[in-house]
N, C-alpha and C. Protein backbone atom coordinates (compact mmCIF):
# COMPACT_ATOMS: atom_id res chain seq x y z
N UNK A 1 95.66 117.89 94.16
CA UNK A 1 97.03 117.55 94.49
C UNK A 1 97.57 116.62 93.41
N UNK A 2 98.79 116.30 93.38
CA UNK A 2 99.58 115.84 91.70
C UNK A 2 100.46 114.98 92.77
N UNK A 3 100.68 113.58 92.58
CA UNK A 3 100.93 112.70 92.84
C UNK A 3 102.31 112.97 92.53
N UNK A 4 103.06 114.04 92.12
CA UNK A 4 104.32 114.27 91.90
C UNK A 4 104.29 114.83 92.98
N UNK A 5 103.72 115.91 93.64
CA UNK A 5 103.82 116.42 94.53
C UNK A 5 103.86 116.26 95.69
N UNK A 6 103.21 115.17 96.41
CA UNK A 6 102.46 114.27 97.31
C UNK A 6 104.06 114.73 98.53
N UNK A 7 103.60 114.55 99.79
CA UNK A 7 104.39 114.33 100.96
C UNK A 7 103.76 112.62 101.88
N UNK A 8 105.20 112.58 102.33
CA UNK A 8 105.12 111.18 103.24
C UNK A 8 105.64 112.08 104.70
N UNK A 9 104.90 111.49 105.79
CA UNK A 9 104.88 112.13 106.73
C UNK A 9 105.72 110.52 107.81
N UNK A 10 106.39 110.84 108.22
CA UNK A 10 106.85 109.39 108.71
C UNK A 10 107.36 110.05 110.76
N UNK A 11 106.37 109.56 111.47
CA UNK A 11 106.47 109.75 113.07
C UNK A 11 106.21 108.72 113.83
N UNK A 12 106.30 108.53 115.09
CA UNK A 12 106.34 107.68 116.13
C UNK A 12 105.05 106.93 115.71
N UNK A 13 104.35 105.55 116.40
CA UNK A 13 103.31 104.70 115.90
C UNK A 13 101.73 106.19 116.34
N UNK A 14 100.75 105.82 115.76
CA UNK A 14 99.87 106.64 115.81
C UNK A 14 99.02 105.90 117.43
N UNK A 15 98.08 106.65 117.66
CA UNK A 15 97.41 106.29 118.84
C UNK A 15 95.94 105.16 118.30
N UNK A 16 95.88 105.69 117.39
CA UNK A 16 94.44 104.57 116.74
C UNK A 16 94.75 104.84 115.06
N UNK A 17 93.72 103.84 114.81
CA UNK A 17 94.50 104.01 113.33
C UNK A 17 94.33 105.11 112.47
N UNK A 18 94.52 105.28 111.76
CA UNK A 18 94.24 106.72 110.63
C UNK A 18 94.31 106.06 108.71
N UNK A 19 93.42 106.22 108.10
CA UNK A 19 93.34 105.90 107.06
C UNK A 19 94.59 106.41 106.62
N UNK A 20 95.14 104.98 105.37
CA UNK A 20 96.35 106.03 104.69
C UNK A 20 97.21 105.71 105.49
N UNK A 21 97.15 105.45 106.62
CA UNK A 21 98.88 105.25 107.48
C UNK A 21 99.33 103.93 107.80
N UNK A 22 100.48 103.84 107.80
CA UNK A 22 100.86 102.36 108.09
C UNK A 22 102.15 102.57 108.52
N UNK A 23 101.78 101.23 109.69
CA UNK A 23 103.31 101.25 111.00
C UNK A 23 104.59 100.72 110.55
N UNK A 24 105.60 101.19 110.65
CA UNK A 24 106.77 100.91 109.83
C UNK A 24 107.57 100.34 111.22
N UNK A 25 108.38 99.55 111.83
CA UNK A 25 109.55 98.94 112.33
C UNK A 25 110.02 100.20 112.17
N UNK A 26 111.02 100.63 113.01
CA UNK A 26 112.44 101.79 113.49
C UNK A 26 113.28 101.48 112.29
N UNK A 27 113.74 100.30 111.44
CA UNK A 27 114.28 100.02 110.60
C UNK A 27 114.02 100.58 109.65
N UNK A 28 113.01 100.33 109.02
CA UNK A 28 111.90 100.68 107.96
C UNK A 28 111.63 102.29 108.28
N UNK A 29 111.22 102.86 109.22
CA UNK A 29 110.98 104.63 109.45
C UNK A 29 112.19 104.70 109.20
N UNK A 30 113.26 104.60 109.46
CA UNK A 30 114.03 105.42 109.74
C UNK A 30 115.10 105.13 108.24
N UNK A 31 114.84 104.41 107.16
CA UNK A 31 115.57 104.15 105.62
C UNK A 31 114.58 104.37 104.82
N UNK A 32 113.37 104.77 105.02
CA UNK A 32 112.45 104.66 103.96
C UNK A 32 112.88 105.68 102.85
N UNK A 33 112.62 105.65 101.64
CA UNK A 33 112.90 106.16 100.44
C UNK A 33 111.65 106.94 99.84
N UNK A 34 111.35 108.02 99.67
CA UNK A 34 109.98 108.35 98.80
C UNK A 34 110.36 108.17 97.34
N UNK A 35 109.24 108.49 96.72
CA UNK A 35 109.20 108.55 94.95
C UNK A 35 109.37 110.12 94.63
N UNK A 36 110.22 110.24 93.38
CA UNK A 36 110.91 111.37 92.81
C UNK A 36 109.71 112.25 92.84
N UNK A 37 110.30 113.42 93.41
CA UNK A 37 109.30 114.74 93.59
C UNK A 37 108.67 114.22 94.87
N UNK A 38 108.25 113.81 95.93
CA UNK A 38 107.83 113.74 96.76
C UNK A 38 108.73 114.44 98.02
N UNK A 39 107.70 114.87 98.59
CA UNK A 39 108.26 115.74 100.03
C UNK A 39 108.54 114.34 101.44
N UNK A 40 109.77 114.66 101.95
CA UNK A 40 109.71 113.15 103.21
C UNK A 40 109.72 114.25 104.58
N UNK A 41 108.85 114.54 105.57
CA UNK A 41 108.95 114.82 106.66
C UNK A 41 108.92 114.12 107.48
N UNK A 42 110.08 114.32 108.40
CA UNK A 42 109.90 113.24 109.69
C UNK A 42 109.90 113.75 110.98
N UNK A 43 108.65 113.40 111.38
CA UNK A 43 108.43 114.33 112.86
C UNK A 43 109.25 113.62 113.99
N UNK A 44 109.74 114.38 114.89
CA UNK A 44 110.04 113.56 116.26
C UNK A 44 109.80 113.36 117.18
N UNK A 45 110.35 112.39 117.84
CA UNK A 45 109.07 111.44 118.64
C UNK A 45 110.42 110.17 118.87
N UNK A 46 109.75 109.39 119.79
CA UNK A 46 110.51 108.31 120.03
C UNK A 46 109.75 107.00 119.22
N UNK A 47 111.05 106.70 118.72
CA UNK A 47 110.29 105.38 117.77
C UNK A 47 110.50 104.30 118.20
N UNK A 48 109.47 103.16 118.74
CA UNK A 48 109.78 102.15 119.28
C UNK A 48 110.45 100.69 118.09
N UNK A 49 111.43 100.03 118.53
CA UNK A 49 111.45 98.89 118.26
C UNK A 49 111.04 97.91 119.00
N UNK A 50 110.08 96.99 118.22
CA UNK A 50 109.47 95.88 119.04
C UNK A 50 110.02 94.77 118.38
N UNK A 51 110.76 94.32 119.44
CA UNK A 51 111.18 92.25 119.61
C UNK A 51 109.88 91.77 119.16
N UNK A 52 110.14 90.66 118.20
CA UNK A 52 108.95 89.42 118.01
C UNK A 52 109.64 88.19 118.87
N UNK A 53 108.96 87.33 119.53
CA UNK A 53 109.69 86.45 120.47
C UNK A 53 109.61 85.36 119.80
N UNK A 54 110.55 84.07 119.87
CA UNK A 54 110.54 83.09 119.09
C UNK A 54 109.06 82.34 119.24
N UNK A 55 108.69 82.21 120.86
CA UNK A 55 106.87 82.03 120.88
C UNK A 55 105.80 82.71 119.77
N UNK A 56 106.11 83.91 119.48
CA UNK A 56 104.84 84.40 118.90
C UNK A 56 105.25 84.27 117.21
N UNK A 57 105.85 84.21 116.79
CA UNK A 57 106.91 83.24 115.68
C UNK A 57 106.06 82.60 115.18
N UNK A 58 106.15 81.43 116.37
CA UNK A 58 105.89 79.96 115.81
C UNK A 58 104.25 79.63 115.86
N UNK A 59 103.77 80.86 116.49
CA UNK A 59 102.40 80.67 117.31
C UNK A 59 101.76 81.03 115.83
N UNK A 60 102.14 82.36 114.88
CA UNK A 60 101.38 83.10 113.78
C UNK A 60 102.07 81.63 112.85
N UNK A 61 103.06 81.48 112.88
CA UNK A 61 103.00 79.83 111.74
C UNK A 61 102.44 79.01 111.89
N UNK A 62 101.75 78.75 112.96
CA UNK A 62 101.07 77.52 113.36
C UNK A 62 99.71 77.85 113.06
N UNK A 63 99.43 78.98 113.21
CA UNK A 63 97.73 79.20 112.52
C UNK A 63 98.11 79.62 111.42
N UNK A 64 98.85 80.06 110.31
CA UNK A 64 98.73 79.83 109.39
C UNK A 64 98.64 79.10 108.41
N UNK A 65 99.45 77.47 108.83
CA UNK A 65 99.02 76.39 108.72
C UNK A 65 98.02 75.82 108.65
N UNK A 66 97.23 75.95 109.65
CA UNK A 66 96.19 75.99 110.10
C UNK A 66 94.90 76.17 109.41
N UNK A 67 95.11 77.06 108.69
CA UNK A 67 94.50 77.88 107.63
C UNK A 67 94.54 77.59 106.29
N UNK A 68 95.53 77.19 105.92
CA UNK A 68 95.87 76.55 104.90
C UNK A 68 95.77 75.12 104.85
N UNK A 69 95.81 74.41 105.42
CA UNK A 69 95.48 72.91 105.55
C UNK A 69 93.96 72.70 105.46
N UNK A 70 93.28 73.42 105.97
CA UNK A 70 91.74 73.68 106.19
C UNK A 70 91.19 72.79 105.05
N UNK A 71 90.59 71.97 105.50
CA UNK A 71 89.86 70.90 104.33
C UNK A 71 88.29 71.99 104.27
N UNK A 72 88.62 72.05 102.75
CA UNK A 72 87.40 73.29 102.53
C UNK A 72 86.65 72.49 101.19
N UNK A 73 85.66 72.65 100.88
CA UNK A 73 84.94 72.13 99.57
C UNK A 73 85.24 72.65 98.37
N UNK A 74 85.70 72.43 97.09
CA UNK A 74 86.03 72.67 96.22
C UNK A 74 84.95 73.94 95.47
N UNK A 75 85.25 75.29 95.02
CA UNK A 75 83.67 76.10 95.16
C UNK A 75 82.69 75.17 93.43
N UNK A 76 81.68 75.36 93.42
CA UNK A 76 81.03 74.57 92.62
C UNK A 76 81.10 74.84 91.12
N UNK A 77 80.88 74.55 90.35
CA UNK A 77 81.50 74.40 89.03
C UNK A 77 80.38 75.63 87.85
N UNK A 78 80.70 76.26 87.36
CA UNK A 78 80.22 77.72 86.58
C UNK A 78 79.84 76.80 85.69
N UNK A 79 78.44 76.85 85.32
CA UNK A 79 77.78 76.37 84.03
C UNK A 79 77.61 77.36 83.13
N UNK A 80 77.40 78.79 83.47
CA UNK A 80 77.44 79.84 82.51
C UNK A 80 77.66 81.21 82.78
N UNK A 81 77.98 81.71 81.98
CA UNK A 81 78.46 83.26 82.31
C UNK A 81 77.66 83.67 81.49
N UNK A 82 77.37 85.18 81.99
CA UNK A 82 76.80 86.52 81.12
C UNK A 82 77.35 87.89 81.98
N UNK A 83 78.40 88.47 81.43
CA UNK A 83 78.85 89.45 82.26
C UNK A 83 79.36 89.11 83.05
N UNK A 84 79.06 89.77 84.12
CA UNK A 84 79.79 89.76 85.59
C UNK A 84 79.23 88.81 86.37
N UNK A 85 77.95 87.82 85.46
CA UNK A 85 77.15 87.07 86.15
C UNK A 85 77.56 85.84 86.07
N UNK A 86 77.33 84.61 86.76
CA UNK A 86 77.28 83.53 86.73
C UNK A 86 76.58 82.41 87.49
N UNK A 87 76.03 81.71 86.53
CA UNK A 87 75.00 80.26 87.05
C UNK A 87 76.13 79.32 87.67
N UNK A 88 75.67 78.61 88.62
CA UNK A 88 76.20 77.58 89.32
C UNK A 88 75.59 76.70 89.22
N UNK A 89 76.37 75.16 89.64
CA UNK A 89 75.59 74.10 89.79
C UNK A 89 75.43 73.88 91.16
N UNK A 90 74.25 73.05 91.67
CA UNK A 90 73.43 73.46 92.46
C UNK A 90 74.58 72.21 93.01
């Protein structure tokens, strides 16, 4: 297959995941753009839009914070390379 040729298949959310696919917002399915020479089929189906609530918002910022604040150890300092290899200090 020739990457000029390629089709995007764009339908309702899948039931489990499927390599290769990814969930688009009703916004996003429904403006998406392919690349020149590509085939766009869009099957039908009911496409959900899902509300994010100001709770679950603040809940994914707050562990991401979280995550990032994380007092972590600095990783240890490369005394030498060879290739793809490298010595550490102990």
């Amino acid at each position: 297959m020739s990457y000029g040729q390629a089709t995007a298949v764009i339908g309702p959310l899948a039931l489990r995941p499927e390599p290769g696919a990814y969930d688009l917002c009703l916004e996003h399915a429904t403006s998406l753009k392919v690349p020149n020479g590509w085939q766009i089929e869009r099957l039908p189906g009911e496409y959900s839009q899902t509300a994010v609530s100001e709770p679950d918002l603040e809940a994914l910022a707050a562990a991401i914070r979280r995550v990032g604040l994380a007092d972590e150890p600095p990783p240890p300092p490369v005394v030498r390379r060879k290739g793809h290899l490298a010595v550490v200090a102990d």
